[in-house]
Protein backbone atom coordinates (compact mmCIF):
# COMPACT_ATOMS: atom_id res chain seq x y z
CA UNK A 1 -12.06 8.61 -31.27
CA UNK A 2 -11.06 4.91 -31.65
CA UNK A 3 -10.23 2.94 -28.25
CA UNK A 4 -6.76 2.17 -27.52
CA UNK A 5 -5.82 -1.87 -27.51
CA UNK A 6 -5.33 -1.42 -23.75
CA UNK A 7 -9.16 0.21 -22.87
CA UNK A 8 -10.46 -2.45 -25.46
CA UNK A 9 -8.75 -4.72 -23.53
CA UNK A 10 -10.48 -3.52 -20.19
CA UNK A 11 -13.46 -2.77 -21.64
CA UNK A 12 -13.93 -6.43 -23.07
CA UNK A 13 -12.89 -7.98 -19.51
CA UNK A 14 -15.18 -5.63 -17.30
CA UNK A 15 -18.10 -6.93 -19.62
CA UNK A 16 -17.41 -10.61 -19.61
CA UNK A 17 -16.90 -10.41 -15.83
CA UNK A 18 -20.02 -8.73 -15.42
CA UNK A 19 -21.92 -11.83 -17.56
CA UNK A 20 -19.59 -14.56 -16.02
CA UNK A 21 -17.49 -14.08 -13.48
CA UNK A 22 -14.18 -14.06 -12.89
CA UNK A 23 -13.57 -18.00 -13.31
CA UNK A 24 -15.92 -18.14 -15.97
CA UNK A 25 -13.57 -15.88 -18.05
CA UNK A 26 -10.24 -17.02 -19.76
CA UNK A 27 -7.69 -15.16 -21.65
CA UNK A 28 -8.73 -16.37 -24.74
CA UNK A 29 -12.15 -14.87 -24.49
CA UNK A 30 -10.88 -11.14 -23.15
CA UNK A 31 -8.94 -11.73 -26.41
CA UNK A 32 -11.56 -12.22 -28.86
CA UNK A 33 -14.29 -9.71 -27.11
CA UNK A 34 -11.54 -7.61 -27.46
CA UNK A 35 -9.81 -8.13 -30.87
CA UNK A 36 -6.65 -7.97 -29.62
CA UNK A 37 -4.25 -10.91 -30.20
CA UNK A 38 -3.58 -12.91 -27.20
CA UNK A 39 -0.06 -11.66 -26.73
CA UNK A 40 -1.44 -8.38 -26.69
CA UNK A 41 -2.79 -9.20 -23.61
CA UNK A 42 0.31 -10.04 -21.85
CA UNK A 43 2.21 -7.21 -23.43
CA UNK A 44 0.11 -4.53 -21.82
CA UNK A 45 -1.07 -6.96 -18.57
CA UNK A 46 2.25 -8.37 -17.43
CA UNK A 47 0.52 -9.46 -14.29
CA UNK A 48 -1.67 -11.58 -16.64
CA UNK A 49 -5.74 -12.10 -16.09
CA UNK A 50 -5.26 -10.81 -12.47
CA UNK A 51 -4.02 -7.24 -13.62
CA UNK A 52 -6.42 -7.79 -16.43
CA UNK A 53 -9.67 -8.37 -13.80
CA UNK A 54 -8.38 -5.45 -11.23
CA UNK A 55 -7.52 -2.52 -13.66
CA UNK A 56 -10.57 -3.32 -15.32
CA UNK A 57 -12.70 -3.67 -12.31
CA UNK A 58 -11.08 -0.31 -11.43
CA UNK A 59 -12.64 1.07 -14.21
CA UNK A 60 -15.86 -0.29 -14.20
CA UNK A 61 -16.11 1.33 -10.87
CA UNK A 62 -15.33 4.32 -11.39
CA UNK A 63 -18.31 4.41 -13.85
CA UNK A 64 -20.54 3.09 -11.95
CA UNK A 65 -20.07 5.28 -8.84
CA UNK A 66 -21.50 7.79 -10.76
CA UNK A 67 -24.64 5.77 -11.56
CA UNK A 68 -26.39 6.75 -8.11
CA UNK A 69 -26.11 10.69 -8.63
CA UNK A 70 -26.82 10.71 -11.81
CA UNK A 71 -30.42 9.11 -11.28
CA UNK A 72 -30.48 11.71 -7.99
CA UNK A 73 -29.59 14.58 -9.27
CA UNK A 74 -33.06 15.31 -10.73
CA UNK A 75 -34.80 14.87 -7.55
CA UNK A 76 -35.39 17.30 -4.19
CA UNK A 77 -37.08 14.77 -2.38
CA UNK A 78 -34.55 12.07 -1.40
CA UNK A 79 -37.68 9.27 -0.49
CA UNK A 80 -38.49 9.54 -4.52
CA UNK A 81 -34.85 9.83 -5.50
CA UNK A 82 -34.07 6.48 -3.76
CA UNK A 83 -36.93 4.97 -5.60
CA UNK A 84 -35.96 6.09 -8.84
CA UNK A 85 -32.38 4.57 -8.18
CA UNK A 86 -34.26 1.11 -7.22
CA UNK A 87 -36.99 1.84 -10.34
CA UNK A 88 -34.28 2.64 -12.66
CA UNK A 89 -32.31 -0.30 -12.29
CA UNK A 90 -35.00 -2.79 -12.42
CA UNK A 91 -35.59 -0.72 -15.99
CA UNK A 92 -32.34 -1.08 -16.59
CA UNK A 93 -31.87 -4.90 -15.88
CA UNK A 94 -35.20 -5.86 -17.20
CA UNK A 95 -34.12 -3.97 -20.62
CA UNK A 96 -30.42 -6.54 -20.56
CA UNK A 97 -32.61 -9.74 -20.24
CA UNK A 98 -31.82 -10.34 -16.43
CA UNK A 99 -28.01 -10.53 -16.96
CA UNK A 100 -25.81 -9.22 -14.02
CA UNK A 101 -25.54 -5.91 -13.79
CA UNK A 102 -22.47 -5.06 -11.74
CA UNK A 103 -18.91 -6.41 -12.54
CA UNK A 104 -17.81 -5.55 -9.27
CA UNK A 105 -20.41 -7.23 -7.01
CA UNK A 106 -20.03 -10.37 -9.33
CA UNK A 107 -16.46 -10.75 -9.09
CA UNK A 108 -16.30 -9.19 -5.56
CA UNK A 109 -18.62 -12.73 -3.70
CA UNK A 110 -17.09 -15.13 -6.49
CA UNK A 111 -13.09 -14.26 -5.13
CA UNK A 112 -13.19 -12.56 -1.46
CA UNK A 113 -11.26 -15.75 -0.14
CA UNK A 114 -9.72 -17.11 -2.85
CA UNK A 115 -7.75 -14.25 -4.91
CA UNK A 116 -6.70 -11.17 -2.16
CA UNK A 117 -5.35 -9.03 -4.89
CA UNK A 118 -9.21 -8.68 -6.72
CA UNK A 119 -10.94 -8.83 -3.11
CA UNK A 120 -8.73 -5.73 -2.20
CA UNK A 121 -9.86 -4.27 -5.36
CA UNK A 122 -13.37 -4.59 -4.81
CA UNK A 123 -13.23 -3.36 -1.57
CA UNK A 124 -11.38 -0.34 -2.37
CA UNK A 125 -14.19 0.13 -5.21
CA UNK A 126 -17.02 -0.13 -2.58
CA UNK A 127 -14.99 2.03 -0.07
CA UNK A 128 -14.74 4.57 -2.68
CA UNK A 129 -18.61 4.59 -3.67
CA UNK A 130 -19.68 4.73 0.12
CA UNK A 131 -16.84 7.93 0.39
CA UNK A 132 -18.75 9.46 -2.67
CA UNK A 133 -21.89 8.70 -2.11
CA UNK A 134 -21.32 10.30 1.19
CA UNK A 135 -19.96 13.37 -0.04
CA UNK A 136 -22.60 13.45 -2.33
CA UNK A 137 -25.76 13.47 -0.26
CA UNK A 138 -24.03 15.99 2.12
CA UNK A 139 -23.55 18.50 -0.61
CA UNK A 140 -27.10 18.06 -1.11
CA UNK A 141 -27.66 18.86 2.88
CA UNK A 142 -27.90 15.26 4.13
CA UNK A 143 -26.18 15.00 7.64
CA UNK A 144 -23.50 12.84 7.38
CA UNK A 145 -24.24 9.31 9.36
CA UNK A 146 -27.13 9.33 7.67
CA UNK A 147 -25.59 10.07 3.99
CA UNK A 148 -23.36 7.38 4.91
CA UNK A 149 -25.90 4.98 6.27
CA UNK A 150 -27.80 5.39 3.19
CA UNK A 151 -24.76 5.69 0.91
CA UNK A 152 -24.31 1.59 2.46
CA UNK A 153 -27.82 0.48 2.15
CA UNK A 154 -28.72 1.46 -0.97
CA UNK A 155 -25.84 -0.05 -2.59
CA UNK A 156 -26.01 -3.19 -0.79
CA UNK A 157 -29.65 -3.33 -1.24
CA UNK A 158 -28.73 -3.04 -5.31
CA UNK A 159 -25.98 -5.43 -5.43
CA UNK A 160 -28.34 -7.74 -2.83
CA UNK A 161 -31.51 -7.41 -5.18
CA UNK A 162 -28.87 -7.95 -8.64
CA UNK A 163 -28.57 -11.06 -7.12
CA UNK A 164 -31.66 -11.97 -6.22
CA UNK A 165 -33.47 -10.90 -9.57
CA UNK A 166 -31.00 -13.00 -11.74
CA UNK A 167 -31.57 -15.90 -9.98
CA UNK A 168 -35.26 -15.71 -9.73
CA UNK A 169 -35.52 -14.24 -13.57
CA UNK A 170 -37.39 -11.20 -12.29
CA UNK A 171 -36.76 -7.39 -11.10
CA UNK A 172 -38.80 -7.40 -8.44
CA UNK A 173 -36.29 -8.03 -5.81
CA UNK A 174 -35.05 -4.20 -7.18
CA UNK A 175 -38.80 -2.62 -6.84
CA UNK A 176 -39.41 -4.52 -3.34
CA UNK A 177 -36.07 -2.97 -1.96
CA UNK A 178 -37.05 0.41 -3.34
CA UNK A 179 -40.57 0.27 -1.65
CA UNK A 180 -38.83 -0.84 1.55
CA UNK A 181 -35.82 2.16 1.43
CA UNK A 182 -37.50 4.83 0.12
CA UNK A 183 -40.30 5.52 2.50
CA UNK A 184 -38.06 6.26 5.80
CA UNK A 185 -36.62 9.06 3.32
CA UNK A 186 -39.98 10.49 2.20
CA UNK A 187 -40.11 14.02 3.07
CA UNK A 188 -36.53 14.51 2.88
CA UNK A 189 -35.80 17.76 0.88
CA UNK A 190 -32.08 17.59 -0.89
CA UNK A 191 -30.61 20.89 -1.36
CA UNK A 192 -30.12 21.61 -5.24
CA UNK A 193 -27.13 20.33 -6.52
CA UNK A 194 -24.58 23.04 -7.52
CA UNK A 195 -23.46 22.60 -11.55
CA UNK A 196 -19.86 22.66 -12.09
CA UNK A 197 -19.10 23.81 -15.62
């Protein structure tokens, strides 16, 4: 099913943002990653690159909060299942040539005192993956501080180690926070997740 101009649109600025930034990204470029003609881009983003950066951060977001559980999910011992997470993103980044991995995280330290509106976003994004996360572990029979403690320290650890590992040109930031987490969590047994269908 072919993209709409608008998720093109989104799409393209969510992945420039995640290589370059906010700043680093004009109009002109979301307009040629995208295809769409540059008044395109004001027809559907009235608020301009600021609309443009938050609906597509919002979506990026979204995504990724399902990143975590999807790499847990095949895992009853939550020690291993937070260093696959760690493991799987060092895979993951090595594989992409070191290039930033969240658009979020990048846009998030670039803005949080100069542009409110995309700080606000962010925020809301990482208040929304700590919720879910939450909820998540505790359906799998975590008690809840601690699903929320390690909700928050596994994605800063990520986002801290995403950093680290593009600006030293290597993943193991990613592995050294995963052999730091996941021991305290060895041992841990995670209910089985339930399937909806």
């Amino acid at each position: 099913m072919a993209r709409s101009t608008r998720e093109s649109i989104l799409t393209a600025a969510a992945e420039l943002m995640r290589r370059r930034g906010y700043a680093g990204v004009a109009m002109k470029d979301i307009a040629d990653a995208s295809g769409a003609p540059i008044g395109s881009l004001y027809h559907h983003f009235r608020g301009g690159k600021v609309q443009i950066a938050r609906e597509a951060l919002a979506n990026a977001g979204a995504a990724y909060g399902l990143l975590i559980p999807a790499v847990v999910d095949a895992h009853t011992d939550l020690g291993e299942a937070v260093q696959a997470v760690f493991d799987q993103a060092a895979d993951d980044m090595a594989a992409s040539g070191l290039v930033n991995m969240c658009p979020v995280a990048s846009v998030a330290a670039e803005v949080a005192d100069t542009v409110e509106e995309l700080r606000q976003t962010a925020g809301e994004i990482f208040d929304g993956w700590i919720t879910g996360g939450t909820a998540y572990f505790v359906a799998r029979g975590v008690d809840e501080g601690q699903a929320r403690d390690l909700t928050t320290a596994v994605i800063g650890g990520l986002e801290g180690a995403f950093v680290m590992a593009r600006t030293l040109r290597s993943v193991e930031p990613l592995r050294a926070a995963g052999r730091v987490l996941a021991p305290q969590y060895r041992g841990t047994i995670l209910a089985v997740r339930e399937r909806v269908r």
